[in-house]
PDB file of N, CA and C in Angstrom:
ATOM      1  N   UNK A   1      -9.255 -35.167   4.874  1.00  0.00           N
ATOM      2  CA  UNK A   1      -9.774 -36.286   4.097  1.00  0.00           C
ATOM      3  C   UNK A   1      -9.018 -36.343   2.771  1.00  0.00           C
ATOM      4  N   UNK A   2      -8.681 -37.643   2.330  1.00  0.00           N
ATOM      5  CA  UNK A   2      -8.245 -37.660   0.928  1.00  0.00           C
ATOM      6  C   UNK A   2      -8.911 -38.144   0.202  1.00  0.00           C
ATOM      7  N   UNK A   3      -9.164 -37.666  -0.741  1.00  0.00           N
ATOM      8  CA  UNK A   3     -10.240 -38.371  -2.050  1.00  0.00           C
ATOM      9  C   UNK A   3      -9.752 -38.688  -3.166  1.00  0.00           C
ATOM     10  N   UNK A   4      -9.476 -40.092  -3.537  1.00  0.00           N
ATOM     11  CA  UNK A   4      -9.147 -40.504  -4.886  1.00  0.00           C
ATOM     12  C   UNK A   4     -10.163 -40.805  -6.119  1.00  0.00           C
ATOM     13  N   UNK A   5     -10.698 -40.350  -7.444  1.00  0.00           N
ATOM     14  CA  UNK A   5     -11.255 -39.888  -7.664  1.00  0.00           C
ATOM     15  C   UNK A   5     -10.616 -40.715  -9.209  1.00  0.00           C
ATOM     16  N   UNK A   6     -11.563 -41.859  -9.819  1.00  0.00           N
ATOM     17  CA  UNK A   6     -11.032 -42.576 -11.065  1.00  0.00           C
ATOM     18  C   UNK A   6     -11.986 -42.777 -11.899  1.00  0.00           C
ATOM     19  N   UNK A   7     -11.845 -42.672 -13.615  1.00  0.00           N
ATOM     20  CA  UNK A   7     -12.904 -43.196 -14.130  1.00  0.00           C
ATOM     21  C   UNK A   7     -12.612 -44.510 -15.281  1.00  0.00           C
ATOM     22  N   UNK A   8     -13.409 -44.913 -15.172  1.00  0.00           N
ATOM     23  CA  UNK A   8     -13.880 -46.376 -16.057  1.00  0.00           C
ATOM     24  C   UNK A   8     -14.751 -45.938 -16.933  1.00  0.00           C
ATOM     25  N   UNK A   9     -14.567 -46.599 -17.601  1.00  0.00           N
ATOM     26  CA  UNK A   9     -15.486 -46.534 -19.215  1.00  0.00           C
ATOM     27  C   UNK A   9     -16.606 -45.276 -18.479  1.00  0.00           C
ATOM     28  N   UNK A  10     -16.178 -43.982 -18.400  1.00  0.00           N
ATOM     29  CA  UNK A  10     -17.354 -42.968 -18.226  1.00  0.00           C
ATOM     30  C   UNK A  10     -18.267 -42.986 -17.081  1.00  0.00           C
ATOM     31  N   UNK A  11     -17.198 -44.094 -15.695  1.00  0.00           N
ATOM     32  CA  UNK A  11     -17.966 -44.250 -14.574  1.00  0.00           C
ATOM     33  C   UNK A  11     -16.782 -43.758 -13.732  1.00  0.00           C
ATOM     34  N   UNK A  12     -17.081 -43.159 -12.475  1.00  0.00           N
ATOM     35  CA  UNK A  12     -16.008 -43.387 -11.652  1.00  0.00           C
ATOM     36  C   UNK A  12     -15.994 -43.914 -10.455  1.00  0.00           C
ATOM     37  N   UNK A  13     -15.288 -44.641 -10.128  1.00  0.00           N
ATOM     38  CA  UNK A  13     -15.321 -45.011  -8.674  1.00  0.00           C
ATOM     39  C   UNK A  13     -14.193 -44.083  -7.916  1.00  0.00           C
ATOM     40  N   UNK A  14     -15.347 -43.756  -6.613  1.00  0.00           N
ATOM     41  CA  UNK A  14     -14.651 -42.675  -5.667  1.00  0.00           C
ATOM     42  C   UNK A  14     -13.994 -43.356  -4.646  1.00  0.00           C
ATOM     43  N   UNK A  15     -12.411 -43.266  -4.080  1.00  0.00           N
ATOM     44  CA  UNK A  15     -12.201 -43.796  -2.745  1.00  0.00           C
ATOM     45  C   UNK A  15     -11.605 -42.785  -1.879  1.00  0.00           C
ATOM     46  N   UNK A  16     -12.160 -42.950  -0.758  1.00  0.00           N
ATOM     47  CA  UNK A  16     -12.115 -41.612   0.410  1.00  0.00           C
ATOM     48  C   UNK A  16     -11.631 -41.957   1.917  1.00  0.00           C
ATOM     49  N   UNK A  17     -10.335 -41.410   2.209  1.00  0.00           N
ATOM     50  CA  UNK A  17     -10.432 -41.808   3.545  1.00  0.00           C
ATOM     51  C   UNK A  17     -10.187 -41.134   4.836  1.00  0.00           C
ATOM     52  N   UNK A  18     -10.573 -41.149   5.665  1.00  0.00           N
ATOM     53  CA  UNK A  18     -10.820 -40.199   6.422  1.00  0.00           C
ATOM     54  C   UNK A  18      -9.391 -40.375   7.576  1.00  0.00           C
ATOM     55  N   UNK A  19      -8.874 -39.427   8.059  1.00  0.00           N
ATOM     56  CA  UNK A  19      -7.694 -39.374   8.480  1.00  0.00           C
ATOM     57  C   UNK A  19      -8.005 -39.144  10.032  1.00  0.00           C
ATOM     58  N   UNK A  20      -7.012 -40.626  10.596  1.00  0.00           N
ATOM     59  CA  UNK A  20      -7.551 -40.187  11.944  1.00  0.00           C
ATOM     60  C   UNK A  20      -7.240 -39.417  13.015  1.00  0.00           C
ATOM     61  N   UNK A  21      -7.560 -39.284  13.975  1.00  0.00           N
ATOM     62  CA  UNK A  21      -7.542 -38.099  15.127  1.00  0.00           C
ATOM     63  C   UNK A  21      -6.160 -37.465  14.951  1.00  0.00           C
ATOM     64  N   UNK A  22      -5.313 -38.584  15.172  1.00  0.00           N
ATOM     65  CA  UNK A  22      -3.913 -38.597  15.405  1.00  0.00           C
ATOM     66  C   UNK A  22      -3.461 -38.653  13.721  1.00  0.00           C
ATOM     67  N   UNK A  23      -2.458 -37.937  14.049  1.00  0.00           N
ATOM     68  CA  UNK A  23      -1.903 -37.372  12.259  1.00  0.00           C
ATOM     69  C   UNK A  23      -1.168 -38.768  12.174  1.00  0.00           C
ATOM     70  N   UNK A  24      -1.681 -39.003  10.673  1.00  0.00           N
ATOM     71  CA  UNK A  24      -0.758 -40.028   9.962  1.00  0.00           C
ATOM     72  C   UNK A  24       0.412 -39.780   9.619  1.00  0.00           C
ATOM     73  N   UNK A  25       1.002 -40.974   9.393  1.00  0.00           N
ATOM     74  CA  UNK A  25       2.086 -40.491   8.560  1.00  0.00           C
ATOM     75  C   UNK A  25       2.056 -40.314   7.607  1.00  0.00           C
ATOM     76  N   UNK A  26       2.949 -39.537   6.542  1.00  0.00           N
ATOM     77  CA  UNK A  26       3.005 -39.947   5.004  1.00  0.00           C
ATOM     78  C   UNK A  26       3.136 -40.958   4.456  1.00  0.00           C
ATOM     79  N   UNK A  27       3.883 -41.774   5.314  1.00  0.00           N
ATOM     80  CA  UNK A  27       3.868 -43.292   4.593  1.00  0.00           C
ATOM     81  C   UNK A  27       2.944 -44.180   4.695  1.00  0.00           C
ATOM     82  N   UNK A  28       2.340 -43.990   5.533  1.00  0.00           N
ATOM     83  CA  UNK A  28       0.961 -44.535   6.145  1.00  0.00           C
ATOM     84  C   UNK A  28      -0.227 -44.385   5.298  1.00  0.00           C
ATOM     85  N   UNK A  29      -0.320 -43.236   4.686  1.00  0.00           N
ATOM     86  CA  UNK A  29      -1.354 -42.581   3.720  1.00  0.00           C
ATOM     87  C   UNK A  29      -1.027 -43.059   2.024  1.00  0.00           C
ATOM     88  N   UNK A  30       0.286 -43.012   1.918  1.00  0.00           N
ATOM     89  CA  UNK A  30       0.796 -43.327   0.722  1.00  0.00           C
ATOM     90  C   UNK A  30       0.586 -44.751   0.332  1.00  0.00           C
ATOM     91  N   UNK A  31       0.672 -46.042   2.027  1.00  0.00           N
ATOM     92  CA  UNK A  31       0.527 -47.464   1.458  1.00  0.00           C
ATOM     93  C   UNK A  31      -0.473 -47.378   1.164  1.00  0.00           C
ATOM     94  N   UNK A  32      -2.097 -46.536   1.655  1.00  0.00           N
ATOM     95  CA  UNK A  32      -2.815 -47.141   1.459  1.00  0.00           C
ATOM     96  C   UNK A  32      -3.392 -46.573  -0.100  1.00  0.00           C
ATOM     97  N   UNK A  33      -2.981 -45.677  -0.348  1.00  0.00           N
ATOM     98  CA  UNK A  33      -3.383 -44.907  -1.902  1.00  0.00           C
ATOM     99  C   UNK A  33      -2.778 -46.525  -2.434  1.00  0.00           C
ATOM    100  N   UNK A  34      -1.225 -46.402  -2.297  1.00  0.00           N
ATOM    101  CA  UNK A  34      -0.736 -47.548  -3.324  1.00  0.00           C
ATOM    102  C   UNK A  34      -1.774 -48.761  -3.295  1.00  0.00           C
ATOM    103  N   UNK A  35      -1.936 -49.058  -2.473  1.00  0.00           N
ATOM    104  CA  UNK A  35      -3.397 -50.326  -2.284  1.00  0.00           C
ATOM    105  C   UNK A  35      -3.657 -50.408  -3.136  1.00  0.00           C
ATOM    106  N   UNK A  36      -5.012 -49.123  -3.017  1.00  0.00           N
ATOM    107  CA  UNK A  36      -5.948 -48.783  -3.996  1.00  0.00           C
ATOM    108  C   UNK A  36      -5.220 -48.772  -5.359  1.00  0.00           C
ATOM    109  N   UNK A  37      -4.530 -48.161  -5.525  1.00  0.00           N
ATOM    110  CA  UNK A  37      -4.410 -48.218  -6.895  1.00  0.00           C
ATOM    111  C   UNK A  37      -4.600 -49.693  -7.637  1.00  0.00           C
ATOM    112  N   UNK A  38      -3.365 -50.338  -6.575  1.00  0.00           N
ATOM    113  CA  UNK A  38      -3.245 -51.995  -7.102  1.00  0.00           C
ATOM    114  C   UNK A  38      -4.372 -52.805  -7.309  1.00  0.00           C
ATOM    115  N   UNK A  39      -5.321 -52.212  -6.536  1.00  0.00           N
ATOM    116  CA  UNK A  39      -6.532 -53.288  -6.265  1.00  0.00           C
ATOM    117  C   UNK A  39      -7.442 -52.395  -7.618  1.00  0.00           C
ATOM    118  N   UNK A  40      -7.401 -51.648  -7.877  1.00  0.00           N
ATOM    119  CA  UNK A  40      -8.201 -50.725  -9.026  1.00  0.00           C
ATOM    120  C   UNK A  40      -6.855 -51.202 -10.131  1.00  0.00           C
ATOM    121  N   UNK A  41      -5.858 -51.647 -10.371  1.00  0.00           N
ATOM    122  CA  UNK A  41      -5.043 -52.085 -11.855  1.00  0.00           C
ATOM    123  C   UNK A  41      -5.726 -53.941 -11.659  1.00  0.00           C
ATOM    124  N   UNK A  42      -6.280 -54.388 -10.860  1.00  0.00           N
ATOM    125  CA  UNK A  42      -6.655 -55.847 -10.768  1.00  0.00           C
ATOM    126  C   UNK A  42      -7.581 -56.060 -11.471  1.00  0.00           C
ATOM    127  N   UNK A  43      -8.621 -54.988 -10.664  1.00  0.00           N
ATOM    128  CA  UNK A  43     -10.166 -55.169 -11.351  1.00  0.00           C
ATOM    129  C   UNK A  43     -10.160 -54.532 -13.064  1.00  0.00           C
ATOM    130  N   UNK A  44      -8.828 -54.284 -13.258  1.00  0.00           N
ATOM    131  CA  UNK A  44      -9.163 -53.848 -14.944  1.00  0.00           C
ATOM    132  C   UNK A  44      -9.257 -55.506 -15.801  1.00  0.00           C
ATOM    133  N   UNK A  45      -7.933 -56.391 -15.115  1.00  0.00           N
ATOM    134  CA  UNK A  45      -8.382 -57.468 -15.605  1.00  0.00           C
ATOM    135  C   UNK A  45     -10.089 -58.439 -15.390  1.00  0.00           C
ATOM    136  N   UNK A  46     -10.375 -58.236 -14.256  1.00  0.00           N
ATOM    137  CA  UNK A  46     -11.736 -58.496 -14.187  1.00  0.00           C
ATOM    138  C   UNK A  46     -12.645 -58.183 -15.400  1.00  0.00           C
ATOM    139  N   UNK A  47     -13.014 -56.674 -15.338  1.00  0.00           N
ATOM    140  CA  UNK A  47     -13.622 -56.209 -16.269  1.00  0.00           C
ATOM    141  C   UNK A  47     -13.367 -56.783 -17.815  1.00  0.00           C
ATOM    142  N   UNK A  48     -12.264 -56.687 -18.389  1.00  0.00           N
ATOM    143  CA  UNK A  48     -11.739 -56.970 -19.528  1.00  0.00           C
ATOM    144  C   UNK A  48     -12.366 -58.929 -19.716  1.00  0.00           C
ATOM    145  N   UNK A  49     -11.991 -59.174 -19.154  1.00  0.00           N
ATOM    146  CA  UNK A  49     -12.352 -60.858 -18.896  1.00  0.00           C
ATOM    147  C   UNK A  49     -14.109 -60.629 -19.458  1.00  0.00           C
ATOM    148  N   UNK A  50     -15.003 -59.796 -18.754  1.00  0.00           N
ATOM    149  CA  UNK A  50     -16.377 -60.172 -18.787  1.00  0.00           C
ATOM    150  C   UNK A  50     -16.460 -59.317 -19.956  1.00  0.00           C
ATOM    151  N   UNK A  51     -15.894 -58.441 -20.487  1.00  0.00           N
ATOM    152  CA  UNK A  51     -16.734 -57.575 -21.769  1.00  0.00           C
ATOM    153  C   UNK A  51     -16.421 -58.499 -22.823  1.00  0.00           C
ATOM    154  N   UNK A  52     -14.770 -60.009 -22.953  1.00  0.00           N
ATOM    155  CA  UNK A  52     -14.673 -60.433 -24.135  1.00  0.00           C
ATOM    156  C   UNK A  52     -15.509 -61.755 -24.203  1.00  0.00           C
ATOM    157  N   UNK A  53     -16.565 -62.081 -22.901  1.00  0.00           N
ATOM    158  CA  UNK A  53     -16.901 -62.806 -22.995  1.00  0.00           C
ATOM    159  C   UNK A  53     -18.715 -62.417 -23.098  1.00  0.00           C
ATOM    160  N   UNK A  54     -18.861 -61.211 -23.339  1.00  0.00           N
ATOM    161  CA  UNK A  54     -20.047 -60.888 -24.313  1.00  0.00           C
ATOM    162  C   UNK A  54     -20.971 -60.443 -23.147  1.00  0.00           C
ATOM    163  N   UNK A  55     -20.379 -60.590 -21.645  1.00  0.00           N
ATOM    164  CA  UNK A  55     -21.446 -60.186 -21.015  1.00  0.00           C
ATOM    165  C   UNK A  55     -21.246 -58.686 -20.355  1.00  0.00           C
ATOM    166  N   UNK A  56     -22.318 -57.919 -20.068  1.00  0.00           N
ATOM    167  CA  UNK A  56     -22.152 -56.679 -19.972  1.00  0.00           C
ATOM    168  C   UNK A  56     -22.585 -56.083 -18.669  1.00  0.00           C
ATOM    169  N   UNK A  57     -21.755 -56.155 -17.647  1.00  0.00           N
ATOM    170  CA  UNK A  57     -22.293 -56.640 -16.109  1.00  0.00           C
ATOM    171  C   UNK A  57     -21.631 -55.255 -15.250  1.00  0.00           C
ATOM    172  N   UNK A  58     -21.700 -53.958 -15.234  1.00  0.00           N
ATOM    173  CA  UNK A  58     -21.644 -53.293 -14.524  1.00  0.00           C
ATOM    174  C   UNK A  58     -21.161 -53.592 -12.972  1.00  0.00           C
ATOM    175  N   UNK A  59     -22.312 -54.231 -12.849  1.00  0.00           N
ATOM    176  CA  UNK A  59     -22.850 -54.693 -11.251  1.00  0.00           C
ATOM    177  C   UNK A  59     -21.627 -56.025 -10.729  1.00  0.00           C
ATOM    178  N   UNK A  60     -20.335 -55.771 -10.884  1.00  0.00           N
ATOM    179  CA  UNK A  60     -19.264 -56.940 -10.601  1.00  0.00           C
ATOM    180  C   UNK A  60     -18.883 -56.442  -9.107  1.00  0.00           C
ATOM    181  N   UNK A  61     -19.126 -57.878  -8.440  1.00  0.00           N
ATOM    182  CA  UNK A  61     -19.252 -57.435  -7.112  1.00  0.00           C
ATOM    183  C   UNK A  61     -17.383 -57.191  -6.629  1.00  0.00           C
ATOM    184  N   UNK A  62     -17.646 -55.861  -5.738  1.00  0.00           N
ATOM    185  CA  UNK A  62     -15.982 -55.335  -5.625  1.00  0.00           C
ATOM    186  C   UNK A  62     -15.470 -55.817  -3.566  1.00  0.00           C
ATOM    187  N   UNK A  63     -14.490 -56.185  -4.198  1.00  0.00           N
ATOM    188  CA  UNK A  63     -14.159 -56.831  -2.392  1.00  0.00           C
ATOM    189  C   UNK A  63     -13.926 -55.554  -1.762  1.00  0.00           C
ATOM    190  N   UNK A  64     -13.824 -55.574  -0.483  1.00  0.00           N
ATOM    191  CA  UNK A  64     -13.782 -54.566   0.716  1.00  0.00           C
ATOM    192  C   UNK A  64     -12.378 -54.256   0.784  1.00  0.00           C
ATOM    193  N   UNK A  65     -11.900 -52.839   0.649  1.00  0.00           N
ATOM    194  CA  UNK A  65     -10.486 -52.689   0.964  1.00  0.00           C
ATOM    195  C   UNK A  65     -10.496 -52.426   2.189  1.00  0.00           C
ATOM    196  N   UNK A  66      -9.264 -53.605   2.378  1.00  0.00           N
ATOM    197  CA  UNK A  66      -8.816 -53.591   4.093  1.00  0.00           C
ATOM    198  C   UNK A  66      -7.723 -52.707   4.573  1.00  0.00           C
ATOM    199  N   UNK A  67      -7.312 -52.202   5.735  1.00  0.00           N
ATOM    200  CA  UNK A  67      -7.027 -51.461   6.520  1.00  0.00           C
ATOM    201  C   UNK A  67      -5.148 -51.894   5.794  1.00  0.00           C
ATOM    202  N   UNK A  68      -4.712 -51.257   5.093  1.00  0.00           N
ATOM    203  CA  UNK A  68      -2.514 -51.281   4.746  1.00  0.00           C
ATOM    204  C   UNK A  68      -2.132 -50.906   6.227  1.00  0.00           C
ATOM    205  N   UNK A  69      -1.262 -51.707   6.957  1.00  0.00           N
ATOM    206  CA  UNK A  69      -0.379 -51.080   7.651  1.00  0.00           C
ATOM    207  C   UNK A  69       0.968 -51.258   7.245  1.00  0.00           C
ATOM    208  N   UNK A  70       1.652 -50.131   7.030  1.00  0.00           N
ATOM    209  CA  UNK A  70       3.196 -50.132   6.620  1.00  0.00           C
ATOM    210  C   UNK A  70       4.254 -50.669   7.130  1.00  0.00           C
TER     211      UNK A  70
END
């Protein structure tokens, strides 16, 4: 299993994925970290957007990361 492991203003969001039967590849594992990352450098603009506009919303609904194939 790999666990990516980030924090936000003193929160973290955990992403975990479970590796299947059949061994991945490295590159296979690597697109999908890179994903994540990209999709976690997106939602910083999200966030930033709602704190200058005074509202203080934790609860911002996060889309489903889908399946990277390389």
């Amino acid at each position: 299993m790999v666990v990516l492991i980030v924090k936000v203003d003193g929160k973290s969001l955990v992403f975990q994925w479970q590796l299947q039967v059949r061994q991945e590849s490295p590159r296979h594992l690597q697109a999908r970290v890179l994903y994540t990352l990209l999709f976690i450098s997106s939602l910083q603009d999200t966030w930033n957007i709602h704190s200058r506009s005074g509202r203080n919303d934790p609860a911002l609904p996060l889309p489903v990361l889908g399946k990277v194939e390389p």
